[in-house]
N, C-alpha and C. Protein backbone atom coordinates (compact mmCIF):
# COMPACT_ATOMS: atom_id res chain seq x y z
N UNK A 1 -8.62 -41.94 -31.07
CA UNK A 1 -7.64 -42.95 -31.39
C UNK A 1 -8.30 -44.31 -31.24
N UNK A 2 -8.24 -45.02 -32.39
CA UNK A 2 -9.11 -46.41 -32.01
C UNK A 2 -7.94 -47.34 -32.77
N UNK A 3 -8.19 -48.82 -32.34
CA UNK A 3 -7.46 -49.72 -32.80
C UNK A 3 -8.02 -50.18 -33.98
N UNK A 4 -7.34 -50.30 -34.95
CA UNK A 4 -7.83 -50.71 -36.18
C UNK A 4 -7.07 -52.29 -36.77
N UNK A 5 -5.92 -52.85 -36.00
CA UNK A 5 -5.51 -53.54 -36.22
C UNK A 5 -4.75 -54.32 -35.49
N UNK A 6 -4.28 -55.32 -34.99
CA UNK A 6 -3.43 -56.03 -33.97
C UNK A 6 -3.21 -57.65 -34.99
N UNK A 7 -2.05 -57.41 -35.17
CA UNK A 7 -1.62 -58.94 -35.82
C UNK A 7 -0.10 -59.12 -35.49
N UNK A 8 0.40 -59.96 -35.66
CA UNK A 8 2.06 -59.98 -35.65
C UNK A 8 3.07 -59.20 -34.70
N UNK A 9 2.61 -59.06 -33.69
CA UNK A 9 2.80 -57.75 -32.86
C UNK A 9 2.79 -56.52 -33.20
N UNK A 10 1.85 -56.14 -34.59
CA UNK A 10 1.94 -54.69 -34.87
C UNK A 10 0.57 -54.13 -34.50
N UNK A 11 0.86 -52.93 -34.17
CA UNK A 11 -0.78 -52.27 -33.93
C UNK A 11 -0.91 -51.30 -34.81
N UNK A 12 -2.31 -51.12 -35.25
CA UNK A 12 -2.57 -49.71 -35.91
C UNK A 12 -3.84 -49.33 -35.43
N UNK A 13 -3.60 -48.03 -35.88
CA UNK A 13 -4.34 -47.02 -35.38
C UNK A 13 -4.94 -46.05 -36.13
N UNK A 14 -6.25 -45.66 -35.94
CA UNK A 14 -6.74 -44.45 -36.99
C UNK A 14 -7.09 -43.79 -35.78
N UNK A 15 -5.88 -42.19 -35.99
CA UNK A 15 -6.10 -41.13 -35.45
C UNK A 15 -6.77 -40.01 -36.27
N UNK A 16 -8.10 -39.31 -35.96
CA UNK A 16 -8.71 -38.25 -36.57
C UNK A 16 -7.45 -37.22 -36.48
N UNK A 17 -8.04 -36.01 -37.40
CA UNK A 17 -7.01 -35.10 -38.18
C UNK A 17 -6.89 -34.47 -35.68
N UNK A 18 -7.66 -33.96 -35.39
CA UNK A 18 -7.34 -33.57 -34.46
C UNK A 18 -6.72 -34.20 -33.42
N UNK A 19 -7.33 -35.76 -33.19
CA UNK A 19 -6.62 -36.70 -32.46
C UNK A 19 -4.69 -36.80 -32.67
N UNK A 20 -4.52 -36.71 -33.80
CA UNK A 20 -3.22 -36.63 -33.96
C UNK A 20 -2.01 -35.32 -33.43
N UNK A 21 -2.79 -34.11 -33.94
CA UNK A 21 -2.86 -33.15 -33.34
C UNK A 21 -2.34 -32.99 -32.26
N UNK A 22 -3.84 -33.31 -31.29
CA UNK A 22 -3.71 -33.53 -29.62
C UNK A 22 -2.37 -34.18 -29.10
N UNK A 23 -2.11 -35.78 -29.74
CA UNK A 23 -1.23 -36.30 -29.51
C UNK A 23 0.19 -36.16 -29.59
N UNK A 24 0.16 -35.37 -30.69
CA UNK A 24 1.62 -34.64 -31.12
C UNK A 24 1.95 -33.62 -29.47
N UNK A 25 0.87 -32.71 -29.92
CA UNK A 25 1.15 -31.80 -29.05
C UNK A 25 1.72 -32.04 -27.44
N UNK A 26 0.49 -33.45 -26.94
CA UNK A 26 1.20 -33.87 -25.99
C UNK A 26 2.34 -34.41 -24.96
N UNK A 27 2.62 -35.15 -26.51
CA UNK A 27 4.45 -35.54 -26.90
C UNK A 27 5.43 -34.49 -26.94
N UNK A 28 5.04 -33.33 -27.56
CA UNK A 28 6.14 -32.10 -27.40
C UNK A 28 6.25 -32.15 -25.70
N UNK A 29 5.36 -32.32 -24.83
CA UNK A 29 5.26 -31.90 -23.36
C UNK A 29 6.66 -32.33 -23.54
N UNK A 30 7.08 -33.71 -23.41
CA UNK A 30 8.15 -34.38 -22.82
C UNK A 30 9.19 -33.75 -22.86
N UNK A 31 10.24 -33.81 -22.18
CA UNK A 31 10.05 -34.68 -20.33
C UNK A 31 9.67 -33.52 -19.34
N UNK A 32 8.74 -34.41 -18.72
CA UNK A 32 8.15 -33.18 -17.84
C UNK A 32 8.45 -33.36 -16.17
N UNK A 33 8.76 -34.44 -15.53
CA UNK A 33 9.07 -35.11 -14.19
C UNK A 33 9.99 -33.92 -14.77
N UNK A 34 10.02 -33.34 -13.07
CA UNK A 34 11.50 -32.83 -12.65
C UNK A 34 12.33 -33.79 -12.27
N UNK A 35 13.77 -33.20 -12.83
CA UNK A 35 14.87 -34.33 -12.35
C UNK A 35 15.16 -34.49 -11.17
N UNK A 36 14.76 -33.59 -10.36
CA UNK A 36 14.97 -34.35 -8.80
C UNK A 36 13.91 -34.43 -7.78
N UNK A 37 12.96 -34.96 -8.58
CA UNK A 37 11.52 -35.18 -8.55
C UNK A 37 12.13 -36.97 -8.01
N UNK A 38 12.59 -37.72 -8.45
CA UNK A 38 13.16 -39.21 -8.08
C UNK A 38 13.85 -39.25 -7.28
N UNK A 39 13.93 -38.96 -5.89
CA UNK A 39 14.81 -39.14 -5.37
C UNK A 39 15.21 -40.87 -4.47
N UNK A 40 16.35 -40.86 -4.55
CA UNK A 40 16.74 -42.60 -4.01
C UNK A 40 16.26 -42.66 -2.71
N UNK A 41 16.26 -41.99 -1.66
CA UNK A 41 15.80 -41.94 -0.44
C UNK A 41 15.58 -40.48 0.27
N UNK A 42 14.64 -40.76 0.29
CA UNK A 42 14.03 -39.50 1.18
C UNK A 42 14.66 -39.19 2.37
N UNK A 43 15.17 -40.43 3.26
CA UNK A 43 15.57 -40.40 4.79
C UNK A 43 17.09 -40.52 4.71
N UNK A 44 17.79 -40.74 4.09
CA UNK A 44 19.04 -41.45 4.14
C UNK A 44 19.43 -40.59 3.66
N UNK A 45 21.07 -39.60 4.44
CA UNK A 45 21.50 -38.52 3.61
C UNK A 45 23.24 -38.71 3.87
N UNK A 46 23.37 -40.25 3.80
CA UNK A 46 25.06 -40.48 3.38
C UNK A 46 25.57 -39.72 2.60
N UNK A 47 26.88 -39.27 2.76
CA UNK A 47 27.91 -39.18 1.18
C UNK A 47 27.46 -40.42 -0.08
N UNK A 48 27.47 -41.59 0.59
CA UNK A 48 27.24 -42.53 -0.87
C UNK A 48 26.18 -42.40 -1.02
N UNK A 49 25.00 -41.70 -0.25
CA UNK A 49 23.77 -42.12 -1.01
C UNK A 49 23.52 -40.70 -1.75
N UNK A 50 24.61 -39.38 -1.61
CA UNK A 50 24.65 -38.65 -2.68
C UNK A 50 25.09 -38.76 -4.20
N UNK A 51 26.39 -40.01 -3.73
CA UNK A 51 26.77 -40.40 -4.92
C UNK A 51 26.23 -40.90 -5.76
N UNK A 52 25.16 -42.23 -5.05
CA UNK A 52 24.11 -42.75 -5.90
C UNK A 52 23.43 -41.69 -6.52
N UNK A 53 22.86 -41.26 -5.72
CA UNK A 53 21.47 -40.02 -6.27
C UNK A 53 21.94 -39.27 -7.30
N UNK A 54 22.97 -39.13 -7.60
CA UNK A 54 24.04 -38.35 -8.58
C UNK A 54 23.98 -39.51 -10.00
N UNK A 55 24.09 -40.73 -9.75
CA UNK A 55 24.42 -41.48 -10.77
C UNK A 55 22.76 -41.83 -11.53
N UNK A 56 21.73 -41.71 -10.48
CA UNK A 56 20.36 -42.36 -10.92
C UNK A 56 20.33 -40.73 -11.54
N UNK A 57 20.49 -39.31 -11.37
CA UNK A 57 19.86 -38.52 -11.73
C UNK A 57 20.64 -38.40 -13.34
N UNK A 58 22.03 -39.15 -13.33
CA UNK A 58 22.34 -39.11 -14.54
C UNK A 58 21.96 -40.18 -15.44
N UNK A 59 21.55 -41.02 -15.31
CA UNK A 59 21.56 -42.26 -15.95
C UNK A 59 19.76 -41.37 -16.43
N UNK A 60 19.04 -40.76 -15.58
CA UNK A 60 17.71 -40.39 -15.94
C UNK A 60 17.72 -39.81 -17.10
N UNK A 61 19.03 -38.40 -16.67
CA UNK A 61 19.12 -37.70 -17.72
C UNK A 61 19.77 -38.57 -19.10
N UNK A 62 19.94 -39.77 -19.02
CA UNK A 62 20.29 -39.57 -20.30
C UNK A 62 19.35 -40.55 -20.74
N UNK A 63 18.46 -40.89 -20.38
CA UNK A 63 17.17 -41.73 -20.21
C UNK A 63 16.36 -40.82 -21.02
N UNK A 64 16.28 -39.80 -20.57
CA UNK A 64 15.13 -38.46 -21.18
C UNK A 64 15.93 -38.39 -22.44
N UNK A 65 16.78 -37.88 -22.66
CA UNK A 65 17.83 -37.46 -24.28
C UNK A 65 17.47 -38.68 -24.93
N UNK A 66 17.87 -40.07 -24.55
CA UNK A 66 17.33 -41.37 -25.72
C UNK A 66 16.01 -41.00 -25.90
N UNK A 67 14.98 -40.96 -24.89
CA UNK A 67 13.42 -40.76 -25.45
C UNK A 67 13.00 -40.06 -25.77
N UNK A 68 13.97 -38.46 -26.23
CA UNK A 68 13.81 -37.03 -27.01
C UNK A 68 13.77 -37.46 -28.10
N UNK A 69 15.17 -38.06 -28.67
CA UNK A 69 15.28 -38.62 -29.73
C UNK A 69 14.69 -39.84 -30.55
N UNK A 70 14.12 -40.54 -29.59
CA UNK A 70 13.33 -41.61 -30.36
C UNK A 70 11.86 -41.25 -30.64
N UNK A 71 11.41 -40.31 -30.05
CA UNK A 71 10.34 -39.33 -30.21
C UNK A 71 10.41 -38.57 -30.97
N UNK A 72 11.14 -37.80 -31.14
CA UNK A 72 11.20 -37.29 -32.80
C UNK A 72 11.47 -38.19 -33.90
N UNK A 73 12.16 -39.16 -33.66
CA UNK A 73 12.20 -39.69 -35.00
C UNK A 73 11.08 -40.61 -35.13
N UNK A 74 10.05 -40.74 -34.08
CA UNK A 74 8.93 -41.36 -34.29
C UNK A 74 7.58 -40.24 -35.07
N UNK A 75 7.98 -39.10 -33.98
CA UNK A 75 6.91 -38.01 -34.53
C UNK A 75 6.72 -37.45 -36.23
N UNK A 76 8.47 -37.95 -36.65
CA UNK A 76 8.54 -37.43 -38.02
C UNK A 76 8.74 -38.39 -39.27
N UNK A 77 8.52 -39.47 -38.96
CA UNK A 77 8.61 -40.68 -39.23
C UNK A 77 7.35 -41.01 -40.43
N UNK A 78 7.15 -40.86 -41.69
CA UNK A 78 6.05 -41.08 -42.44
C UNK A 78 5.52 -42.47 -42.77
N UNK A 79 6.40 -43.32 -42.55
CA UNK A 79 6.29 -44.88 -42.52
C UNK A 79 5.35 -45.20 -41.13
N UNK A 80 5.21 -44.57 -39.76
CA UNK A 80 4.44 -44.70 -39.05
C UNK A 80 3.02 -43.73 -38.79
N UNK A 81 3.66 -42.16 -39.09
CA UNK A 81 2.20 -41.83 -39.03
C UNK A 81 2.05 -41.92 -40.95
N UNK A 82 0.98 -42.31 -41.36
CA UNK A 82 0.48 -42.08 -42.36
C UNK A 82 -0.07 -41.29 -42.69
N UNK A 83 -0.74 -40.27 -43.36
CA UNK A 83 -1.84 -39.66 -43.57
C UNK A 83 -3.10 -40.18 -44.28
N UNK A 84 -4.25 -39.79 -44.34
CA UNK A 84 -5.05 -40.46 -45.13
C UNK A 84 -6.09 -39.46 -44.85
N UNK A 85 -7.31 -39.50 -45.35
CA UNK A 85 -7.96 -38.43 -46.10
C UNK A 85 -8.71 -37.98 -44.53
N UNK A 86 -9.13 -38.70 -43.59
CA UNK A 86 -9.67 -38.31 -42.51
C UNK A 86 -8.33 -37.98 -40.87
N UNK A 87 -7.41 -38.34 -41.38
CA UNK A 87 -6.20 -38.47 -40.52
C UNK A 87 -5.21 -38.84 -41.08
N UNK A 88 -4.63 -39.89 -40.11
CA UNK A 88 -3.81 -41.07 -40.12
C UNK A 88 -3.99 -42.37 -39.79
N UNK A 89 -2.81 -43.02 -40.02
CA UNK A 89 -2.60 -44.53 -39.33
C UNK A 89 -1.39 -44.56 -38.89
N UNK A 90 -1.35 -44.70 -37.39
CA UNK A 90 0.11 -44.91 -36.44
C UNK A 90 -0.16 -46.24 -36.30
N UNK A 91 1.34 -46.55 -36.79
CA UNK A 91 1.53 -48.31 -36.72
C UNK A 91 2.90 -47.98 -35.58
N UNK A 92 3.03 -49.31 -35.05
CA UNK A 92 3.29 -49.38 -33.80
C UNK A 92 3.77 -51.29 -33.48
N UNK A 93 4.98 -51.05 -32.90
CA UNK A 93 4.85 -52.67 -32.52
C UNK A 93 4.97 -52.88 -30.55
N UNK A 94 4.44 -53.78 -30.47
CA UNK A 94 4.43 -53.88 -28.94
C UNK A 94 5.14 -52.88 -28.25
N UNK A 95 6.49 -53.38 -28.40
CA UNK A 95 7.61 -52.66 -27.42
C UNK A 95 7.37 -50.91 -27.76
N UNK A 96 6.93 -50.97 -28.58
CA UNK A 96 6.93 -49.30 -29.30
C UNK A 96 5.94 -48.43 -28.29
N UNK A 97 4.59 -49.17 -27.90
CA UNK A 97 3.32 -48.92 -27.01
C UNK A 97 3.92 -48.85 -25.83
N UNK A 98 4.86 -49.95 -25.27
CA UNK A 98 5.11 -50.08 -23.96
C UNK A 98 6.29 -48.50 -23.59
N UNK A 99 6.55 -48.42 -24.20
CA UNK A 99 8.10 -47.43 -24.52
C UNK A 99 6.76 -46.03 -24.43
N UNK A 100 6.11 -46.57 -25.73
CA UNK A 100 5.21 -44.87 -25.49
C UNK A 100 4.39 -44.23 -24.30
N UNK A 101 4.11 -45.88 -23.38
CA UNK A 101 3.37 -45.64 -22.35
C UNK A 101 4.13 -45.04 -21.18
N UNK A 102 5.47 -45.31 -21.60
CA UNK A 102 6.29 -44.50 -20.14
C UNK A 102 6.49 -42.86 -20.89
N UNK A 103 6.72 -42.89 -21.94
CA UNK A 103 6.56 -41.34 -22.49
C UNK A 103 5.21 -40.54 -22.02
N UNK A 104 4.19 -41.40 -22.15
CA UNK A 104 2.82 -40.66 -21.93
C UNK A 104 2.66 -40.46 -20.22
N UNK A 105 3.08 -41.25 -19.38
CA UNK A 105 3.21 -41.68 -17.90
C UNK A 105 3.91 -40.54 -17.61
N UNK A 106 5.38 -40.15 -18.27
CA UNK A 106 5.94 -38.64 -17.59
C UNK A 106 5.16 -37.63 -18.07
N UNK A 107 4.72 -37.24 -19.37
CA UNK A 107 4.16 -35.85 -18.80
C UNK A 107 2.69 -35.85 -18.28
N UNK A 108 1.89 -37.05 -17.99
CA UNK A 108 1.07 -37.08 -17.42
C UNK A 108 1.34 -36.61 -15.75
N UNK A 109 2.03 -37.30 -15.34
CA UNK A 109 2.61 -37.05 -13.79
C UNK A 109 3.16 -35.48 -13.60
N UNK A 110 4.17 -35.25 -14.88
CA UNK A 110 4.95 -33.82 -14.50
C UNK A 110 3.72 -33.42 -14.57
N UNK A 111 2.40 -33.06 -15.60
CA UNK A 111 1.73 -32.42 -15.18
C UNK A 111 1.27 -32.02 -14.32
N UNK A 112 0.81 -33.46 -13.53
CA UNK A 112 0.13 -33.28 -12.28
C UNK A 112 1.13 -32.05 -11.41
N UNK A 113 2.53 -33.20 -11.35
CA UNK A 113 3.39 -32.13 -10.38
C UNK A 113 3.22 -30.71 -10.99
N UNK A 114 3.57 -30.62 -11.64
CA UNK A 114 3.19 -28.77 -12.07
C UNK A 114 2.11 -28.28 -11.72
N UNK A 115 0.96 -29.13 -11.27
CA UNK A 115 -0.10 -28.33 -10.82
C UNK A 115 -0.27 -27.92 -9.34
N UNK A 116 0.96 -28.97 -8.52
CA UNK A 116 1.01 -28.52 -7.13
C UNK A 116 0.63 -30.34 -6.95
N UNK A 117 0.55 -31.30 -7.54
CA UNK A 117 0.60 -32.63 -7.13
C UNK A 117 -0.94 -32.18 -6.59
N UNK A 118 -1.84 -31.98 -7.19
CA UNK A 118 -3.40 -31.55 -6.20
C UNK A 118 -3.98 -33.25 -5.67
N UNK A 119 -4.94 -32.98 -5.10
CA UNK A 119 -5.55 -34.14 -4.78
C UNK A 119 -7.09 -34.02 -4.89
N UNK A 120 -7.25 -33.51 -5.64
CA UNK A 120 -8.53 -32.96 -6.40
C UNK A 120 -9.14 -33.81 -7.46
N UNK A 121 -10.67 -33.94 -7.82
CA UNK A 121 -10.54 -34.36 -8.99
C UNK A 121 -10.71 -33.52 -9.97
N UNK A 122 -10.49 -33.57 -11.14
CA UNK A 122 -10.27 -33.03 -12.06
C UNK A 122 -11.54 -31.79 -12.31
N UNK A 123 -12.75 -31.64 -12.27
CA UNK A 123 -13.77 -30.96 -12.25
C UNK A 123 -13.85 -29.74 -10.90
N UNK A 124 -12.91 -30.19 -9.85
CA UNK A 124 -12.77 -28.98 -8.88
C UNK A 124 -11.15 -28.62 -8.95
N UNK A 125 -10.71 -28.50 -9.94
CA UNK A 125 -9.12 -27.86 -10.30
C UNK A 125 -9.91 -26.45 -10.82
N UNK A 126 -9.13 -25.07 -10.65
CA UNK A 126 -9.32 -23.87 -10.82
C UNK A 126 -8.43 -23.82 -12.06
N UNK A 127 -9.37 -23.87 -13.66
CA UNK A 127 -8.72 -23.67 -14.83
C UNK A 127 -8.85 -22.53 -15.18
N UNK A 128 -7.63 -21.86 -15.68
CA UNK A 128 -7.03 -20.67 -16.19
C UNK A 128 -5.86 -20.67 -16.83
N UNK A 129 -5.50 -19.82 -17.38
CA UNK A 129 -4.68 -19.81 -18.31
C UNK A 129 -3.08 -20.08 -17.95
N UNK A 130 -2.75 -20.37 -16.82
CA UNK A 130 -1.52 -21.29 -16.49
C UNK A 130 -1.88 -22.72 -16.00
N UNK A 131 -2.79 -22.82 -15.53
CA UNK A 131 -3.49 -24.85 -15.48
C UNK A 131 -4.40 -25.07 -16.85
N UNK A 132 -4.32 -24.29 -17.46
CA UNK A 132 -5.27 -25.55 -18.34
C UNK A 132 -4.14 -26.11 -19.34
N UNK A 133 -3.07 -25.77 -19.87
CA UNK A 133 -2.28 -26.89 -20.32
C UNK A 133 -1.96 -27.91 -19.75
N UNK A 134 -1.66 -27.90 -18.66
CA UNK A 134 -1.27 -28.88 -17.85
C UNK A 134 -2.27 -29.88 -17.49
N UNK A 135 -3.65 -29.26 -17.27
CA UNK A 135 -4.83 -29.92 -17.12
C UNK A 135 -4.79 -30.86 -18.54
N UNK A 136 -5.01 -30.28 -19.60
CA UNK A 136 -5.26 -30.82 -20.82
C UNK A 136 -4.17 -31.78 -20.98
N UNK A 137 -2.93 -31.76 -20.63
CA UNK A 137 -1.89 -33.12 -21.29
C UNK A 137 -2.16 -33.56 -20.23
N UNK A 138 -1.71 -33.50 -18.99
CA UNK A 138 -2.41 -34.33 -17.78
C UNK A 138 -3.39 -35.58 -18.47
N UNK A 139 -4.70 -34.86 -19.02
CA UNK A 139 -5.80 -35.69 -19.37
C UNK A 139 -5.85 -36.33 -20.58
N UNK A 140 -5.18 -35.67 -21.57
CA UNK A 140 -5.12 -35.85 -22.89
C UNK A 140 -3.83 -37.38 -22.59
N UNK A 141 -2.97 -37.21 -21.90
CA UNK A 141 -1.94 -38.32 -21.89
C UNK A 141 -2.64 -39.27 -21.09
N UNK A 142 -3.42 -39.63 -20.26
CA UNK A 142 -4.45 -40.07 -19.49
C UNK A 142 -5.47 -41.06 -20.40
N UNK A 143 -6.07 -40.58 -21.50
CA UNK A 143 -6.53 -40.88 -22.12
C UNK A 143 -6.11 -41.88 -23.37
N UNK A 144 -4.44 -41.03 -23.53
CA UNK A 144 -4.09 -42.03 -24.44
C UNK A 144 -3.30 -42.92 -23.97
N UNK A 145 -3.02 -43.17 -22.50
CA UNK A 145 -2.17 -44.27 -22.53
C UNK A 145 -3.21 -45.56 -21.80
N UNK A 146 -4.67 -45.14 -21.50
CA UNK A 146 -6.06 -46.31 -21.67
C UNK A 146 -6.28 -46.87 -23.21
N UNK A 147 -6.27 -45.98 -24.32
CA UNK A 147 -6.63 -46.61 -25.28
C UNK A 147 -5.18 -47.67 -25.76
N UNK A 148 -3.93 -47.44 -25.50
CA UNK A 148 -2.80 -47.83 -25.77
C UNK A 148 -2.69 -49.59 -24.35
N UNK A 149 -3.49 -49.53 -23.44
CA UNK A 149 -3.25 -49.96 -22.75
C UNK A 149 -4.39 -51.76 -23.09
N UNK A 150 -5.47 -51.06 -23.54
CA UNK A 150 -6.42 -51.83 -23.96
C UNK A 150 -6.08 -52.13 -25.21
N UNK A 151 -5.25 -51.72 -26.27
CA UNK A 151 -4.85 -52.48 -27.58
C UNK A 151 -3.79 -53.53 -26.83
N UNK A 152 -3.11 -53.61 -26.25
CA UNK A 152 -2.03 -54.70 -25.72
C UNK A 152 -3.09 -55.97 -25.04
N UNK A 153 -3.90 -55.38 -24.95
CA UNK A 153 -5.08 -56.78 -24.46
C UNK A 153 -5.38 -57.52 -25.48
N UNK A 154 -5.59 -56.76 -27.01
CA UNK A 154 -6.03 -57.94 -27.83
C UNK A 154 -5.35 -58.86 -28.19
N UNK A 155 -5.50 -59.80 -28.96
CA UNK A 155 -4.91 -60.89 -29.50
C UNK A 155 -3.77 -60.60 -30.85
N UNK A 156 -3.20 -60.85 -30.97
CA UNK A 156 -2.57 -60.62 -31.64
C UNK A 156 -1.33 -59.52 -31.56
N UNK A 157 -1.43 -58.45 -30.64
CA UNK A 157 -0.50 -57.11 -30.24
C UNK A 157 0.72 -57.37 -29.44
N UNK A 158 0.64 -58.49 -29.45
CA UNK A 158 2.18 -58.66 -28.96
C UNK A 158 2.53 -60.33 -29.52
């Protein structure tokens, strides 16, 4: 995924035929945080602070359903991914990156949590055929929310 463009607050992007791929695939992860993975307080176990915890776990859930849906209609969207003979071009405006970076941020994390929250680095994780997905969007979302992070640096991307 490289930046190919930053003007007017729009970004583009030329993703190779696999890069896109990858990225799709990663995006299906979502949402991966467990929902009661957030909790309001760890120590505090009022009636109201159940009530709260009740209202943040709903307001989440419907947090995840808006960004199901704006994710598909981004994923299927031909005006943003383009095709072109080596890939595509994902165009993108600021807020669109910032929005994608919290999409890429949950299943990066659920990953992790799915792996047991390790504290490992990545080269001494035991990959097999129930961690290496998780390994791979883990890293694969890792990856793309640095290149997404460094297009908001240039001039022009916002």
């Amino acid at each position: 995924m490289k930046l190919i463009q930053a003007e007017k607050g729009k970004l583009v992007f030329h993703l190779g035929k696999r890069e896109e791929h990858l990225l799709r695939a990663v995006l299906r992860h979502y949402p991966l945080i467990p929902a009661a993975h957030q909790p309001l307080s760890k120590s505090i176990k009022t009636t109201a602070n159940k009530a709260d915890q009740r209202l943040l776990d709903e307001a989440l859930a419907e947090q995840r359903k808006d960004n199901q849906r704006l994710l598909e209609k981004l994923l299927n969207d031909p005006q943003r991914f383009k095709e072109t003979e080596a890939g595509c071009r994902l165009t993108l405006s600021g807020a669109d990156v910032e929005w994608l970076l919290q999409v890429l941020n949950d299943v990066r994390i659920g990953s992790w949590i799915a792996l047991g929250s390790p504290d490992k680095d990545l080269g001494e994780l035991e990959w097999n055929e129930e961690t290496a997905p998780q390994i791979l969007a883990m890293e694969m979302s890792g990856n793309f929310q640095m290149t997404l992070l460094e297009a908001l640096q240039r001039p022009g991307a916002t």
